[in-house]
C-alpha atoms as a PDB file:
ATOM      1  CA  UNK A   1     -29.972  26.380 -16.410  1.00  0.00           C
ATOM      2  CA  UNK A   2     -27.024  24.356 -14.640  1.00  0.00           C
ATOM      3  CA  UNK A   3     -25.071  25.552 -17.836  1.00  0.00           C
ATOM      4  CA  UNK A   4     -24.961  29.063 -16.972  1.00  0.00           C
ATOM      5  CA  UNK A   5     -21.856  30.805 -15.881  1.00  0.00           C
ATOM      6  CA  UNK A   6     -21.907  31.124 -12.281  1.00  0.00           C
ATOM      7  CA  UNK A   7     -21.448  34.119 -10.255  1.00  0.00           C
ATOM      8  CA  UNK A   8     -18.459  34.729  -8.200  1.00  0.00           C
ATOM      9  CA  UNK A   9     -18.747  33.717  -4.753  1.00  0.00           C
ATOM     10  CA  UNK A  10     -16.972  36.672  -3.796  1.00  0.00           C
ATOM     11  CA  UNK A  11     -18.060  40.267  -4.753  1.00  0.00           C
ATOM     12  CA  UNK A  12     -17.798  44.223  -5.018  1.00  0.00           C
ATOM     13  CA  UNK A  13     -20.772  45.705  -3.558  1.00  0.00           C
ATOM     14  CA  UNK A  14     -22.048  48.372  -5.465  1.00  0.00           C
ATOM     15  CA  UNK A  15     -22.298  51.366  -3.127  1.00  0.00           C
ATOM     16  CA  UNK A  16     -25.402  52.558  -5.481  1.00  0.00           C
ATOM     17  CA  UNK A  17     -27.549  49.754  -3.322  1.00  0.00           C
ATOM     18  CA  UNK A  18     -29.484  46.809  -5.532  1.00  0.00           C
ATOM     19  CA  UNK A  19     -31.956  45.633  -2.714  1.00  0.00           C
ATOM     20  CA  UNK A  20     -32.740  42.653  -4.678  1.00  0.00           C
ATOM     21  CA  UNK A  21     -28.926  41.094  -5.292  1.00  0.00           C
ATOM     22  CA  UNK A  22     -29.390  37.990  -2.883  1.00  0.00           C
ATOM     23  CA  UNK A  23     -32.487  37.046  -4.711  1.00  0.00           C
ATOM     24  CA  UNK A  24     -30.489  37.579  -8.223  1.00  0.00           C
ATOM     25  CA  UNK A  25     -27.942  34.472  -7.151  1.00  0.00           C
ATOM     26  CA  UNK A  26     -27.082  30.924  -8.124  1.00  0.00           C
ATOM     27  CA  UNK A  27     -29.035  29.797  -5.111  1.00  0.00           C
ATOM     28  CA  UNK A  28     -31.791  31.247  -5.523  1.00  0.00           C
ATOM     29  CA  UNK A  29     -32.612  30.291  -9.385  1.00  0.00           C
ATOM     30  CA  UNK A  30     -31.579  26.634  -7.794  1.00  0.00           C
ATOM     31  CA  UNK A  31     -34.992  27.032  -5.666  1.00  0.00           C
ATOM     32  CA  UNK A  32     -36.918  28.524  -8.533  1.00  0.00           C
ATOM     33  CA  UNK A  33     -35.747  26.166 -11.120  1.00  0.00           C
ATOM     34  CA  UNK A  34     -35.978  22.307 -11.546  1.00  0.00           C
ATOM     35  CA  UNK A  35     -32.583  21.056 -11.662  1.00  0.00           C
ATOM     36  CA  UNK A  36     -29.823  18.803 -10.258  1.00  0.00           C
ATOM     37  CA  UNK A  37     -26.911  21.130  -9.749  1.00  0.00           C
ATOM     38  CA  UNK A  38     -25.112  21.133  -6.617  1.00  0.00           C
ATOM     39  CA  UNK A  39     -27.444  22.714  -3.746  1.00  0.00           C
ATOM     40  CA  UNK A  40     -24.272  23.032  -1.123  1.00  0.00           C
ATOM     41  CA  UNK A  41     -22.102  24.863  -3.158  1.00  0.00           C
ATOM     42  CA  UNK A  42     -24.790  27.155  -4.515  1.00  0.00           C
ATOM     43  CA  UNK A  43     -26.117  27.779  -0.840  1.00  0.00           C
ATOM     44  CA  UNK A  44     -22.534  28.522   0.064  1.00  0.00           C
ATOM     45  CA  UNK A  45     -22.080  30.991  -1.923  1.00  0.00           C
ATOM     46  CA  UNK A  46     -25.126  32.349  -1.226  1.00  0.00           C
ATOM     47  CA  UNK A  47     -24.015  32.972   2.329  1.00  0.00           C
ATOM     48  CA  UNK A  48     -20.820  34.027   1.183  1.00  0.00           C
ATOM     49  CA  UNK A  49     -22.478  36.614  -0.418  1.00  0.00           C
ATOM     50  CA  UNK A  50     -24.785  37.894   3.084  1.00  0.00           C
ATOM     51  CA  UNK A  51     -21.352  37.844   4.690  1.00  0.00           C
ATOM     52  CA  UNK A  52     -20.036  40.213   2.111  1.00  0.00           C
ATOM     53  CA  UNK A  53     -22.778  42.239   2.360  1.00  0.00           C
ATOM     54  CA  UNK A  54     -23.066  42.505   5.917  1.00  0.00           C
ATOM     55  CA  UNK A  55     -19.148  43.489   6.182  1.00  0.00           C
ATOM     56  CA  UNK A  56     -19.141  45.840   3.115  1.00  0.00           C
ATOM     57  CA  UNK A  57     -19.319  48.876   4.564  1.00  0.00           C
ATOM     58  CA  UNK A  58     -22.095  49.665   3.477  1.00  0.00           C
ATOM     59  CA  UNK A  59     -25.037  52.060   4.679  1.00  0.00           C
ATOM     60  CA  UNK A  60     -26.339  49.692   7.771  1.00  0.00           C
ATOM     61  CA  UNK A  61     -30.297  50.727   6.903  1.00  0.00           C
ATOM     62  CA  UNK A  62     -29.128  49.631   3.269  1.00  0.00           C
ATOM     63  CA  UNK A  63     -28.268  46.179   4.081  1.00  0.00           C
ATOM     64  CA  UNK A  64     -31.081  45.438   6.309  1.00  0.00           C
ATOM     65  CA  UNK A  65     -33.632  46.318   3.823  1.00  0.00           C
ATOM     66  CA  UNK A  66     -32.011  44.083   1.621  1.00  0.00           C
ATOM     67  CA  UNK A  67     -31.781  41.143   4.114  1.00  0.00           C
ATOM     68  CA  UNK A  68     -35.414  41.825   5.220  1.00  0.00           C
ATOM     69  CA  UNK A  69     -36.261  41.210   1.411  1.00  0.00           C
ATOM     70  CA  UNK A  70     -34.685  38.270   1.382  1.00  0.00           C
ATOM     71  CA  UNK A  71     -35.858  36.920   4.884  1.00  0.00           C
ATOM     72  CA  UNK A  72     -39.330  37.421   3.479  1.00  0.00           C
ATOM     73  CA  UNK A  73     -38.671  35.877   0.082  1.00  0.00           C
ATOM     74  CA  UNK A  74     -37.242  32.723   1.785  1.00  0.00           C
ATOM     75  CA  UNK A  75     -40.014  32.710   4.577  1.00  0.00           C
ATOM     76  CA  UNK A  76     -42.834  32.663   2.075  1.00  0.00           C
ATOM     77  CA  UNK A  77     -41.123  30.255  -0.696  1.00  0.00           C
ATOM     78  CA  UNK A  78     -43.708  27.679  -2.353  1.00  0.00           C
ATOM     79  CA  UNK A  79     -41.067  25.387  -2.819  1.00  0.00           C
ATOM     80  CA  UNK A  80     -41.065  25.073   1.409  1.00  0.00           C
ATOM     81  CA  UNK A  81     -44.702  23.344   1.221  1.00  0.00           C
ATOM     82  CA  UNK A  82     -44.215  21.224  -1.838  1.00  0.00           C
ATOM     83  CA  UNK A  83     -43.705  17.124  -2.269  1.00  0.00           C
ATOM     84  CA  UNK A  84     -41.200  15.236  -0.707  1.00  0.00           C
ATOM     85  CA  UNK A  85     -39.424  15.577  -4.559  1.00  0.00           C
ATOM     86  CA  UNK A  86     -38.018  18.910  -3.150  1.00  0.00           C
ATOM     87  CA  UNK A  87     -37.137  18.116   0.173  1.00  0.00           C
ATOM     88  CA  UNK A  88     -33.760  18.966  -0.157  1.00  0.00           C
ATOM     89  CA  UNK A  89     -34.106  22.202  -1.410  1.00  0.00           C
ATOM     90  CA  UNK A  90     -36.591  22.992   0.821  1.00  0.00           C
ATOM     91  CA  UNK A  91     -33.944  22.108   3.488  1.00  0.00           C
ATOM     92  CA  UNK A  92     -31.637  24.766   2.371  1.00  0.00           C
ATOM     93  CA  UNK A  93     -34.127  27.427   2.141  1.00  0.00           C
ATOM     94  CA  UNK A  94     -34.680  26.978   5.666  1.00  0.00           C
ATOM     95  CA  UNK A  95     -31.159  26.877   6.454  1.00  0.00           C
ATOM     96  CA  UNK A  96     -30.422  29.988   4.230  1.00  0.00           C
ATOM     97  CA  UNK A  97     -33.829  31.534   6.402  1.00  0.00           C
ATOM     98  CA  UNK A  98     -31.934  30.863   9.818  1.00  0.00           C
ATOM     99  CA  UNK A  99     -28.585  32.118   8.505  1.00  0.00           C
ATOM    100  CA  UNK A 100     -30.078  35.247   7.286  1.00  0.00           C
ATOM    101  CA  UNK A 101     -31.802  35.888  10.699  1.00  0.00           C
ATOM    102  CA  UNK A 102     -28.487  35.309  12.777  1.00  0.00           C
ATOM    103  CA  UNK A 103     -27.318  37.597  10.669  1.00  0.00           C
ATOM    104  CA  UNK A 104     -29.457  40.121  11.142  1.00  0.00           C
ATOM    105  CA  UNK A 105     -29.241  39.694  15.157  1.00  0.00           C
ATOM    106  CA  UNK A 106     -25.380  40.183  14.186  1.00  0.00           C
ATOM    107  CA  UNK A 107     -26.160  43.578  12.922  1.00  0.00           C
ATOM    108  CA  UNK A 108     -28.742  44.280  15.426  1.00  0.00           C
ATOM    109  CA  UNK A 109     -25.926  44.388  18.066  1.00  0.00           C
ATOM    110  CA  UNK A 110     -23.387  46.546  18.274  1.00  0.00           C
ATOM    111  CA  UNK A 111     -19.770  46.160  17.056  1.00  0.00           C
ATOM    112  CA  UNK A 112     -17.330  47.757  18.910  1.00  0.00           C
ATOM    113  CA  UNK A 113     -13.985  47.275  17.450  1.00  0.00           C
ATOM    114  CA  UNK A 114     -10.954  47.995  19.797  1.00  0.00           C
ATOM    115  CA  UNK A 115      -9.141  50.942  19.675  1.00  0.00           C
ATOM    116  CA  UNK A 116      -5.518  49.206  19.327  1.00  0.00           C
ATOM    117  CA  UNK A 117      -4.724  46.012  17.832  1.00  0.00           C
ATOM    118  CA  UNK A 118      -4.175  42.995  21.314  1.00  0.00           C
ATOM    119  CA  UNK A 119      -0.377  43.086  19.711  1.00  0.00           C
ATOM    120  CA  UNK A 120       0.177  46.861  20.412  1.00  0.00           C
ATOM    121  CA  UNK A 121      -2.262  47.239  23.365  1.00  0.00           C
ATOM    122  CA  UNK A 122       1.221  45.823  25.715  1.00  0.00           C
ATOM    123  CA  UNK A 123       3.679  48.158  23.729  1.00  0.00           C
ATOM    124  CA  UNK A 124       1.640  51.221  23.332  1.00  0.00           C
ATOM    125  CA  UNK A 125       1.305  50.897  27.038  1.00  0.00           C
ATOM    126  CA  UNK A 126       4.759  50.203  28.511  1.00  0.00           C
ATOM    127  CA  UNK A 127       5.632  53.702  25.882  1.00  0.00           C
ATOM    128  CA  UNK A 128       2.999  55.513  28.426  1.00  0.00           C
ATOM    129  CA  UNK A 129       3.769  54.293  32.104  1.00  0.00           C
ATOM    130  CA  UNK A 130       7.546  54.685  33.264  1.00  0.00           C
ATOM    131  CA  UNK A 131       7.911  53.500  37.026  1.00  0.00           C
ATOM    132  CA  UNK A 132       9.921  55.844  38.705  1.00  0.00           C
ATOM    133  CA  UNK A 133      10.544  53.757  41.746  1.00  0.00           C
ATOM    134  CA  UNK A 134      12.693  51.686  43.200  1.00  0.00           C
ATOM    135  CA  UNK A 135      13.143  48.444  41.080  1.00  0.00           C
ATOM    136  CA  UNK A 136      12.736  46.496  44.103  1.00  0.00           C
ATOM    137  CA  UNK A 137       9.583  48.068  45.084  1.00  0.00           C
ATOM    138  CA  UNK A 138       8.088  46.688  41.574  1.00  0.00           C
ATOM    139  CA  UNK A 139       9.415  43.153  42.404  1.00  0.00           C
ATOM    140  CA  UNK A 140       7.712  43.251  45.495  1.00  0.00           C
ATOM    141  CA  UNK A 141       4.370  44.280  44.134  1.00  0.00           C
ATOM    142  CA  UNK A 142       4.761  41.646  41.713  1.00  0.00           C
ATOM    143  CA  UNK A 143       5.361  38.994  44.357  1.00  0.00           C
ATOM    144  CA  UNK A 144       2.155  40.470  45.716  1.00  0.00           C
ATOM    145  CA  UNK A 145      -0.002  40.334  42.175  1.00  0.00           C
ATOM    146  CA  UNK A 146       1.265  36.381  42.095  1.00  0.00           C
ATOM    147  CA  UNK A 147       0.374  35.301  45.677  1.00  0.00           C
ATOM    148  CA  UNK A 148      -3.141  36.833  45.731  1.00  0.00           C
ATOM    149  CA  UNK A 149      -3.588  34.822  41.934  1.00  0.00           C
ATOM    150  CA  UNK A 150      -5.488  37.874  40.596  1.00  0.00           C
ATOM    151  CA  UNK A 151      -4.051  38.022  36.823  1.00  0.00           C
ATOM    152  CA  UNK A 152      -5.619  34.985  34.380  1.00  0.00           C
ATOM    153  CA  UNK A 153      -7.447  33.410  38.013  1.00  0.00           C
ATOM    154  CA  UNK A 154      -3.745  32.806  39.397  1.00  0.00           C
ATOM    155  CA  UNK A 155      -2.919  30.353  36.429  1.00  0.00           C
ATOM    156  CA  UNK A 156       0.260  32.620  35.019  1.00  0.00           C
ATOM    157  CA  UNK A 157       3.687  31.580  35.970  1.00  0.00           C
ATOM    158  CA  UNK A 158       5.315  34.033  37.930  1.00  0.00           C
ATOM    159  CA  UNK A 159       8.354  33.932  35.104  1.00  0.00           C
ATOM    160  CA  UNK A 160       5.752  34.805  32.967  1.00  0.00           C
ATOM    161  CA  UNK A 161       4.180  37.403  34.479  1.00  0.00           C
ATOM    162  CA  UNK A 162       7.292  39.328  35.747  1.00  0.00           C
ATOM    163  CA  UNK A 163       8.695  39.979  32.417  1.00  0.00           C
ATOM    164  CA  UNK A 164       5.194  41.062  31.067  1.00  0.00           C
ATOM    165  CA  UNK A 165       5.036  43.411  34.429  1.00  0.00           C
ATOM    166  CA  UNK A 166       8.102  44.866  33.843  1.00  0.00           C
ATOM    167  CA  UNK A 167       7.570  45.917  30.456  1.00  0.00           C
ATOM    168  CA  UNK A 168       4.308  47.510  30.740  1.00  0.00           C
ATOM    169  CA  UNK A 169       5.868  49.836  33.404  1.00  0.00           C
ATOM    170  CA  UNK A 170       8.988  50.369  31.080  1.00  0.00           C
ATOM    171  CA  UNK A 171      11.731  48.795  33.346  1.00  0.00           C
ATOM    172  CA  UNK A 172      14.689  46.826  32.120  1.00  0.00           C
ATOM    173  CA  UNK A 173      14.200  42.830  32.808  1.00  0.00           C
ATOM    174  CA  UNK A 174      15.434  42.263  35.786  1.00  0.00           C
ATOM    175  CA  UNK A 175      16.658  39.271  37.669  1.00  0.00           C
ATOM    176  CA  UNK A 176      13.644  38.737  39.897  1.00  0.00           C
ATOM    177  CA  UNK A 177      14.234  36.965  42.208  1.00  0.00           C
ATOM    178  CA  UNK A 178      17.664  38.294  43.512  1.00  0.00           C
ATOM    179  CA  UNK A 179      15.615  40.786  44.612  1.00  0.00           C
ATOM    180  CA  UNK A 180      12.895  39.060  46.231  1.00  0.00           C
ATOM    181  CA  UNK A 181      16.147  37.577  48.135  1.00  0.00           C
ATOM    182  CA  UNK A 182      16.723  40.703  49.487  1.00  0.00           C
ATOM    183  CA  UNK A 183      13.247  41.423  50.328  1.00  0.00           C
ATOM    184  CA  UNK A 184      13.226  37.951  52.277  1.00  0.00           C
ATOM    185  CA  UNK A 185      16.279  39.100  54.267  1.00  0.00           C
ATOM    186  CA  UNK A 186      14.978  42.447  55.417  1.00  0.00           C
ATOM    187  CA  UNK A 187      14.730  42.027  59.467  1.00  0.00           C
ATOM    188  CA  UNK A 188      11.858  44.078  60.262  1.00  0.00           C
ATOM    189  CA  UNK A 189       8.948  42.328  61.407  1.00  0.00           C
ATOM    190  CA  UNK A 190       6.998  43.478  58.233  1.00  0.00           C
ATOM    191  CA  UNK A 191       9.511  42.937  55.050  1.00  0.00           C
ATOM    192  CA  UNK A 192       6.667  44.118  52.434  1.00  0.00           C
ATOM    193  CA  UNK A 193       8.196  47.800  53.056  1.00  0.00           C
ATOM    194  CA  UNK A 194       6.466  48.760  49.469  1.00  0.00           C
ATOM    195  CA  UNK A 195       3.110  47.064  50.279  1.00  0.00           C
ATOM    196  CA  UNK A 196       2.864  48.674  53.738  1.00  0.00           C
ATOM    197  CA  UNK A 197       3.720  51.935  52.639  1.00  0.00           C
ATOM    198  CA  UNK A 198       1.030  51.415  50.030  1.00  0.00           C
ATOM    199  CA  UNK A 199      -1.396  50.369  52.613  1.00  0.00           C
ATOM    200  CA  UNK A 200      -0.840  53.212  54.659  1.00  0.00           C
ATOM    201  CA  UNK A 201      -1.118  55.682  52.259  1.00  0.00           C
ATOM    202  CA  UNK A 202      -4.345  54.124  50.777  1.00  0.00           C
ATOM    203  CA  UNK A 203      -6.155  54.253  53.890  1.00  0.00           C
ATOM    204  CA  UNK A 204      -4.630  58.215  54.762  1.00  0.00           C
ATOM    205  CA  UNK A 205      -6.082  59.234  51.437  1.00  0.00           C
ATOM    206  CA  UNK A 206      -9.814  57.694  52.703  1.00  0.00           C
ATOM    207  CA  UNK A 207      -9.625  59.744  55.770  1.00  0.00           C
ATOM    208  CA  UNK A 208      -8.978  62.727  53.961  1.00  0.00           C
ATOM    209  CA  UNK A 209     -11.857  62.341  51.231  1.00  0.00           C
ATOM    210  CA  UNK A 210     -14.275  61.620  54.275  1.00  0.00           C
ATOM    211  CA  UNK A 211     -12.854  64.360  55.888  1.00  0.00           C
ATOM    212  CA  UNK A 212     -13.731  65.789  52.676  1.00  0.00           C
ATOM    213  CA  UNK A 213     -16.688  64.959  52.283  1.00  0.00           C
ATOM    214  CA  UNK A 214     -18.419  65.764  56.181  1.00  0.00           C
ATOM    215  CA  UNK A 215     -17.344  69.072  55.602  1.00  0.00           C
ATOM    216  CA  UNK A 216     -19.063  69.635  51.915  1.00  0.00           C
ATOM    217  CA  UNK A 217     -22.762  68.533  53.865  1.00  0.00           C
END
């Protein structure tokens, strides 16, 4: 039996569905079968196999029919109750068993894939936004993001995080903190002109919607 040619550990899944094909490989005529071939490398491809199928594409109720098969199959093997002879194998049924039930918890849940890659997300967005203010109006709201350590719990270098600012609003790099100079030497009491202005206009837009909203009741 060891003699026979082995099965690829990778393979094309047939879109014309063969519920039985994890019962059909090396592992599994390893349990059936007296032998001493090697258990790991059979059980790895074995699981190299459920990963295939699970990532195939193919029809979701299709695959878990198949994996319920198997689940069953390995739940209900004699070879699990037999002499200490067959421990081993009876090891990596039960190891196969858990591995096809995390599996099927993987499928159970849903996979959301992102829209954009983590690589584009950044450059797709600085192509959207364009800030059309003043460039030192962005440095100070940077300055703000930093001090109140909201982005990555506070943990990102400022010359980190300006240049990564700066691009997603499609600005230029700029020299930082020249500008933050200038902020620094404004003599009003308040120098955050930006912030204020922000402020103000925050809280005049929550009058309005409550103003708003009395006169809708």
């Amino acid at each position: 039996m060891c003699a026979r040619r082995k099965q690829s550990v990778i393979f094309k899944i047939d879109r014309t569905m063969n519920y039985f094909l994890l019962a059909e490989t090396d592992f599994f005529r390893l349990i059936n079968e007296a032998g001493d071939c090697n258990m790991e490398t059979a059980y790895t491809a074995f699981a190299t196999q459920v990963i295939e199928l699970c990532n195939g594409g193919m029809d979701a109720n299709l695959t878990i029919i198949a994996l319920a098969y198997i689940e069953i199959e390995l739940q209900h093997h004699p070879v699990r109750n037999l002499s200490e002879e067959r421990k081993e194998i009876a090891a990596y049924i039960s190891k196969a068993l858990s591995f096809i039930r995390k599996m099927q918890k993987f499928l159970a849940t849903p996979q959301v894939p992102p829209l954009i890659s983590a690589n584009n997300a950044t450059e797709n967005t600085a192509s959207l936004l364009q800030w059309t203010g003043n460039a030192i109006d962005l440095v100070e709201l940077i300055y703000g993001i930093d001090e109140m350590g909201c982005i990555n719990n506070g943990n990102m270098p400022l010359k980190q995080l300006a240049p990564l600012l700066y691009k997603i609003f499609g600005v230029e790099s700029k020299d930082c903190y020249r500008f933050y100079t200038d902020i620094k030497r404004r003599k009003n009491e308040s120098r955050t002109y930006f912030l204020d202005r922000m402020q103000e206009k925050l809280n005049e837009r929550m009058m309005r919607d409550e103003e708003l909203e009395i006169k809708r009741r």
